[in-house]
PDB file of N, CA and C in Angstrom:
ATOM      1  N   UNK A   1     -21.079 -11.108  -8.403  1.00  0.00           N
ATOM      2  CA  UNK A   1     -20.347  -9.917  -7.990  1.00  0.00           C
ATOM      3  C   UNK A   1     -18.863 -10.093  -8.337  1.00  0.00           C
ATOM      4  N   UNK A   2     -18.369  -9.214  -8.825  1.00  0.00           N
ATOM      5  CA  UNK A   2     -17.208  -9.151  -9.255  1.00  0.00           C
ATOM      6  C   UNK A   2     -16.139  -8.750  -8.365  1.00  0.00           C
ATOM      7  N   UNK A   3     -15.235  -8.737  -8.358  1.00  0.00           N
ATOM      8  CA  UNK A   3     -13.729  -8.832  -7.503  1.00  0.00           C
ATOM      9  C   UNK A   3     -12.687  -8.057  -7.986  1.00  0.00           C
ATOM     10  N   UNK A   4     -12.543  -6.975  -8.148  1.00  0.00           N
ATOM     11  CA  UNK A   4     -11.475  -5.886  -8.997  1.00  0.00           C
ATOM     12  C   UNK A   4     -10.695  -5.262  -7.803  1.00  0.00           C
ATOM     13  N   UNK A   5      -9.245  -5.464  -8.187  1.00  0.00           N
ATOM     14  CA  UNK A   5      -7.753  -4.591  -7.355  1.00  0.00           C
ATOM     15  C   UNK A   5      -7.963  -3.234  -8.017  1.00  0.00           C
ATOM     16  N   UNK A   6      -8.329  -2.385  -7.655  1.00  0.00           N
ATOM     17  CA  UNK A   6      -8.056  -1.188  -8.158  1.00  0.00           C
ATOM     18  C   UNK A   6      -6.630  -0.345  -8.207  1.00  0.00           C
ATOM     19  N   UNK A   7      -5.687  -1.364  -7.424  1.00  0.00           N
ATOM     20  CA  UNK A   7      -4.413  -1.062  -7.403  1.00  0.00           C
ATOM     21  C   UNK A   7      -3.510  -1.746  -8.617  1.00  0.00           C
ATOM     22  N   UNK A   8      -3.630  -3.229  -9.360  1.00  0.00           N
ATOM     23  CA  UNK A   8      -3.086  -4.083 -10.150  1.00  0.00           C
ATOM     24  C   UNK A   8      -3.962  -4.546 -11.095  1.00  0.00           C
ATOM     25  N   UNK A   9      -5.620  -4.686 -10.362  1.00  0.00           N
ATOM     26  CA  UNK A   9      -6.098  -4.914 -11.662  1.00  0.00           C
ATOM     27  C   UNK A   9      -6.896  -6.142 -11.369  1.00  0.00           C
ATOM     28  N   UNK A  10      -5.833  -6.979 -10.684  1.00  0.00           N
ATOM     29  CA  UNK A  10      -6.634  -8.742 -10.493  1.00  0.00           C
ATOM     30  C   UNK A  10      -7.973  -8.823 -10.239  1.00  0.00           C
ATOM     31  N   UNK A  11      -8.367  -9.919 -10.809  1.00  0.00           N
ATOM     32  CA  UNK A  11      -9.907 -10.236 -10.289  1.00  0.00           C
ATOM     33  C   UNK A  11      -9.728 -11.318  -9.089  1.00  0.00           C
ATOM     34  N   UNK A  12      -8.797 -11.096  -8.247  1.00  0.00           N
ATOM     35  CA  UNK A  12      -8.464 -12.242  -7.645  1.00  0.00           C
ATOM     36  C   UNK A  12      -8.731 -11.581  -6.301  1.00  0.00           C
ATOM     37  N   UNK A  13      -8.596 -10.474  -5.998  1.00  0.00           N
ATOM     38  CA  UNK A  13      -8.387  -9.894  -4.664  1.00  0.00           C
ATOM     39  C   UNK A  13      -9.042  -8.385  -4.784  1.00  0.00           C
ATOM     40  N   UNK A  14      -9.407  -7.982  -3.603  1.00  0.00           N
ATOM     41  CA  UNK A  14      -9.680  -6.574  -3.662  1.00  0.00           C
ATOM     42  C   UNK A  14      -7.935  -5.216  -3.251  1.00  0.00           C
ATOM     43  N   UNK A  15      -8.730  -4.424  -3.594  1.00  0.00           N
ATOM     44  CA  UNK A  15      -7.005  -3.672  -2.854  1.00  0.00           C
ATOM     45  C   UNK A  15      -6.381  -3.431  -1.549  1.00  0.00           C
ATOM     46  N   UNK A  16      -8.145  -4.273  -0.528  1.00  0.00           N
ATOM     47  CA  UNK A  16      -7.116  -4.228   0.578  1.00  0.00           C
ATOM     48  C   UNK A  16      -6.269  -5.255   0.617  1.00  0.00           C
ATOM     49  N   UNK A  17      -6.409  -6.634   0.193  1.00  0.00           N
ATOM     50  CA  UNK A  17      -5.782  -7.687   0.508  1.00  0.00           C
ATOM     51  C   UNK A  17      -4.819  -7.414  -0.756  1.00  0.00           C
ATOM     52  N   UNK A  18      -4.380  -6.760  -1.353  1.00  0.00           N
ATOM     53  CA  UNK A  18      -3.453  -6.723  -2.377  1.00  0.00           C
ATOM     54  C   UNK A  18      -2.197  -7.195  -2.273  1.00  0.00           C
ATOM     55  N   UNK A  19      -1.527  -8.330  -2.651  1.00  0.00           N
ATOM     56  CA  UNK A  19      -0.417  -8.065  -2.207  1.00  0.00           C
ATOM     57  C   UNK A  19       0.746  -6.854  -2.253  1.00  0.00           C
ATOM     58  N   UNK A  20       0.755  -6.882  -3.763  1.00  0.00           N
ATOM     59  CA  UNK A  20       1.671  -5.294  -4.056  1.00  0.00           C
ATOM     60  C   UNK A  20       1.346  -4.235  -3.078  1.00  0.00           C
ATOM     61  N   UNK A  21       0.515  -4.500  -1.787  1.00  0.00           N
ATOM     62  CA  UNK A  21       0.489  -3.148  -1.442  1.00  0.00           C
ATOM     63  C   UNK A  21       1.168  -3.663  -0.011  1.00  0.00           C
ATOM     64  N   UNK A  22       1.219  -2.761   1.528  1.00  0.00           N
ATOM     65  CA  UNK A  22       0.880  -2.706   2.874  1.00  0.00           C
ATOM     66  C   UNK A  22      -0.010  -3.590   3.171  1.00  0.00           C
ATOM     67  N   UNK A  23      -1.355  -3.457   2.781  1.00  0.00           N
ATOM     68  CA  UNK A  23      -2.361  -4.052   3.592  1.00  0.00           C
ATOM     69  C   UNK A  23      -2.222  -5.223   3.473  1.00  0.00           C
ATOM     70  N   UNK A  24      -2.031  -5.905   2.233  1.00  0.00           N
ATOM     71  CA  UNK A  24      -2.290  -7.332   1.840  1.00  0.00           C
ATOM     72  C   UNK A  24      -0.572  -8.254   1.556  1.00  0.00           C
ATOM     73  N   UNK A  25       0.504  -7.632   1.798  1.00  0.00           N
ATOM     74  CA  UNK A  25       1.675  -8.334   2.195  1.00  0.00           C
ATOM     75  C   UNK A  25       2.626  -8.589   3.618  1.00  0.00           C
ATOM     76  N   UNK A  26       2.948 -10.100   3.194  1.00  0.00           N
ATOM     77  CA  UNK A  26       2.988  -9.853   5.108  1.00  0.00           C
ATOM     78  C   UNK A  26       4.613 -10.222   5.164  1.00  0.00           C
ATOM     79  N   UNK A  27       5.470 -10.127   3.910  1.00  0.00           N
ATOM     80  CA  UNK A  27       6.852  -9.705   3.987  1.00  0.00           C
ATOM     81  C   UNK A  27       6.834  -8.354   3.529  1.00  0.00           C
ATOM     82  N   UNK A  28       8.134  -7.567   4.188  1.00  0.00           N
ATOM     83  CA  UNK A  28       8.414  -6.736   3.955  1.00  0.00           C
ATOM     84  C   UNK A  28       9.597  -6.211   2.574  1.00  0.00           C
ATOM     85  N   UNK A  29       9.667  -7.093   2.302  1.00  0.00           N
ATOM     86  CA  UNK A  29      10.090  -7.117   0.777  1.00  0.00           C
ATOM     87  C   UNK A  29       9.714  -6.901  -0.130  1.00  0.00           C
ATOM     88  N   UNK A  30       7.994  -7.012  -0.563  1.00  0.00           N
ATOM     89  CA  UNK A  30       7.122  -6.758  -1.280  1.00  0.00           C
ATOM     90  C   UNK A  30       6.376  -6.004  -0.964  1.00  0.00           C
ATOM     91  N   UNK A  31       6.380  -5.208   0.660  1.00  0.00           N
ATOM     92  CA  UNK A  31       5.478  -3.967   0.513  1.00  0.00           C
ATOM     93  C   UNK A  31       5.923  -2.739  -0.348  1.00  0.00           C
ATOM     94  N   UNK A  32       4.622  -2.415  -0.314  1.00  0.00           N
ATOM     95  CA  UNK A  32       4.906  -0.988  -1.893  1.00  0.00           C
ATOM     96  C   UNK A  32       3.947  -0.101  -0.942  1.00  0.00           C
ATOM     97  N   UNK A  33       3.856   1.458  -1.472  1.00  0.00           N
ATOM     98  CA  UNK A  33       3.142   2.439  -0.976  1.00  0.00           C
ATOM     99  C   UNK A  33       1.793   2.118  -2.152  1.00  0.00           C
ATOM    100  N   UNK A  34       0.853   2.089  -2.178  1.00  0.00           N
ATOM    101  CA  UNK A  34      -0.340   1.837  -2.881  1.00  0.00           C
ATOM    102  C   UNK A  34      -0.383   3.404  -3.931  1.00  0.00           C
ATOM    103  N   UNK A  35       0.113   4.618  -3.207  1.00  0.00           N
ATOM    104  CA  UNK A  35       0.068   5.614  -4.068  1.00  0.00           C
ATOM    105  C   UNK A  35       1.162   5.553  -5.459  1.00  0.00           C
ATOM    106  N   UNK A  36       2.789   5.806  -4.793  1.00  0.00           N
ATOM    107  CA  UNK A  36       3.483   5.835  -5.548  1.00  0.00           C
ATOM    108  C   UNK A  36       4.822   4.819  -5.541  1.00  0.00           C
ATOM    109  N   UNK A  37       3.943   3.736  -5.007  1.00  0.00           N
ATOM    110  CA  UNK A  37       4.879   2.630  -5.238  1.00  0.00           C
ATOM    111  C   UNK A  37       6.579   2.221  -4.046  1.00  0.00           C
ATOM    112  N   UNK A  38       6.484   3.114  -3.494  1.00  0.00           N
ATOM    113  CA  UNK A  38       7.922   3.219  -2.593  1.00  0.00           C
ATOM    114  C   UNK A  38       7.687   2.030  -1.515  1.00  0.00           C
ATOM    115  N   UNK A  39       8.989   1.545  -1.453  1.00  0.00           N
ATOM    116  CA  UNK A  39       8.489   0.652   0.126  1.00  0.00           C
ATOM    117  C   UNK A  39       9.263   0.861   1.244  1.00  0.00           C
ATOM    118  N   UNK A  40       9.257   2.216   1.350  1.00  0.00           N
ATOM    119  CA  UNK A  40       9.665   3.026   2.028  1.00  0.00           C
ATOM    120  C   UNK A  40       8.403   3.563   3.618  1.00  0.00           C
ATOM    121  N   UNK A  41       7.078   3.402   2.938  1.00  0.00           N
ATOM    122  CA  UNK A  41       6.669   3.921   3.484  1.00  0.00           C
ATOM    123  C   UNK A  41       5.058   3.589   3.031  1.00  0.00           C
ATOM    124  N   UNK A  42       4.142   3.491   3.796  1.00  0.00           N
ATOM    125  CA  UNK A  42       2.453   2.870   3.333  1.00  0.00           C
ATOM    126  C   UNK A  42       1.708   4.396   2.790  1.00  0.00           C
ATOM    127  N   UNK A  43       0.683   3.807   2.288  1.00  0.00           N
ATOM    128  CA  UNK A  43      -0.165   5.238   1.891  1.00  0.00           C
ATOM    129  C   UNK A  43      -0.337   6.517   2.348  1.00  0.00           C
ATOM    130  N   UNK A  44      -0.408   5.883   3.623  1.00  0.00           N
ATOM    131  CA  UNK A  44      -1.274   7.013   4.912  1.00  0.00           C
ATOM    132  C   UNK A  44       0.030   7.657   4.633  1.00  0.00           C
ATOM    133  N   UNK A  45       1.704   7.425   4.855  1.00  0.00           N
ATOM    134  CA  UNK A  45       2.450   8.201   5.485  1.00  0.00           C
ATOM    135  C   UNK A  45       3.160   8.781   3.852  1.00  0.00           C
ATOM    136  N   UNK A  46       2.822   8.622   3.179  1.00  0.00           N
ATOM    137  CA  UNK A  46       3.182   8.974   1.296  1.00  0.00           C
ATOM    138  C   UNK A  46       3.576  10.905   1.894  1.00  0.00           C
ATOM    139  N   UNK A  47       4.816  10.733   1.233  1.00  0.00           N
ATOM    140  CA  UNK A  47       5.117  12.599   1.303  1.00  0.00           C
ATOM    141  C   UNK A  47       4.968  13.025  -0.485  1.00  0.00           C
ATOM    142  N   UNK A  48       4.058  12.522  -1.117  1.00  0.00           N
ATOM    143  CA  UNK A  48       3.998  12.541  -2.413  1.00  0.00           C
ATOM    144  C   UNK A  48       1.949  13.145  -2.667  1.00  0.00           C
ATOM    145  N   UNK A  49       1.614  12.888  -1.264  1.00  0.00           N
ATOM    146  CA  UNK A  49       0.020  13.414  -0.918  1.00  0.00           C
ATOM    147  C   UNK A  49       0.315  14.079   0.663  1.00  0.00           C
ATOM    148  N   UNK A  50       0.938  13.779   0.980  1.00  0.00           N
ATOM    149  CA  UNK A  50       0.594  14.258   2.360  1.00  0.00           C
ATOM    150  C   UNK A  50       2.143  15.291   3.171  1.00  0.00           C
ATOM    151  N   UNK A  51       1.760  16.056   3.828  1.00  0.00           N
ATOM    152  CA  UNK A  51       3.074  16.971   4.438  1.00  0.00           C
ATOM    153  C   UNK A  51       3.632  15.808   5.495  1.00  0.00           C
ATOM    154  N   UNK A  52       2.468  15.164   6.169  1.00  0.00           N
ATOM    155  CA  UNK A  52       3.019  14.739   7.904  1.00  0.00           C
ATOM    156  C   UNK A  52       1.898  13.551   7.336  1.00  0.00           C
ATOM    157  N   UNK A  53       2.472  11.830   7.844  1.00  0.00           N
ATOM    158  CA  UNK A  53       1.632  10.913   8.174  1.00  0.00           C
ATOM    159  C   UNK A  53       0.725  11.037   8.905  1.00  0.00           C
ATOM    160  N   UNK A  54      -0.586  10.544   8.332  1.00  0.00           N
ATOM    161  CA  UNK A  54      -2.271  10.601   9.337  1.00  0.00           C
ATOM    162  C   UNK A  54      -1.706   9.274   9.949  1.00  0.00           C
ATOM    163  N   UNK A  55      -2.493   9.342  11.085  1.00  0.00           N
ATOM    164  CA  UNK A  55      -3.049   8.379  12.144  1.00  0.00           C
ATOM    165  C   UNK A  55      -2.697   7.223  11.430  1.00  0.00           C
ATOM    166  N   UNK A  56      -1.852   5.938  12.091  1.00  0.00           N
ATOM    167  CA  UNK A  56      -1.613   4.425  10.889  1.00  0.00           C
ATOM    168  C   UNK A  56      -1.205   4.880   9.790  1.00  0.00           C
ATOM    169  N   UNK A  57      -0.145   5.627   9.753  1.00  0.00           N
ATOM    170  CA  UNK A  57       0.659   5.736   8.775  1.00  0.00           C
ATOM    171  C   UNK A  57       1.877   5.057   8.915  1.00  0.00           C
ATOM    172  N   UNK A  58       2.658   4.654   8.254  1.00  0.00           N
ATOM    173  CA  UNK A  58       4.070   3.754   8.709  1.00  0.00           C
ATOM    174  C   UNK A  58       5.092   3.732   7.355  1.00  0.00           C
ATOM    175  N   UNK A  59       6.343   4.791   8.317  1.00  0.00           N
ATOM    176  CA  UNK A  59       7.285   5.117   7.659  1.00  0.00           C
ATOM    177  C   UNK A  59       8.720   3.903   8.294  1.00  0.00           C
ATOM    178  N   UNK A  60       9.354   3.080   7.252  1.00  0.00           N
ATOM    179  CA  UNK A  60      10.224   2.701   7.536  1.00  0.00           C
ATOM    180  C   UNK A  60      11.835   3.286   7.815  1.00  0.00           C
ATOM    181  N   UNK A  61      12.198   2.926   8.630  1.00  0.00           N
ATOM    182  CA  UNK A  61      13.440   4.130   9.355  1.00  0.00           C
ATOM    183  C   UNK A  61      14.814   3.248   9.868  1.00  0.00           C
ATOM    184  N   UNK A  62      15.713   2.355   8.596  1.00  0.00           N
ATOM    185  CA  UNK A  62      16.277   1.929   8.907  1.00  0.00           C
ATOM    186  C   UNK A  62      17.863   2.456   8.928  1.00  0.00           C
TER     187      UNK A  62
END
């Protein structure tokens, strides 16, 4: 069975544990939005798909 990031590509990880993304980085320096890349803000809360963050969405507000 094979092992594909559908976010980067690696055969090393799936896209939840990705690092480039939220789910799979655990500094905040290297989180990215999995949609359009911002690290501003995770998938769920993307204003690039969505009007208002769903449920576990997380917008950074510094």
């Amino acid at each position: 069975m094979r092992i594909d990031c559908t976010y980067c590509g690696s055969q090393l990880h799936t896209f939840e544990a990705c690092p480039k993304t939220w789910n799979g980085s655990a500094t905040r320096l290297h989180l990215r939005c999995a949609y359009c890349g911002s690290n501003r803000h995770n998938y769920e809360a993307c204003p690039k798909i969505r009007s208002r963050p769903v449920e576990g969405g997380i917008i950074i507000r510094d």
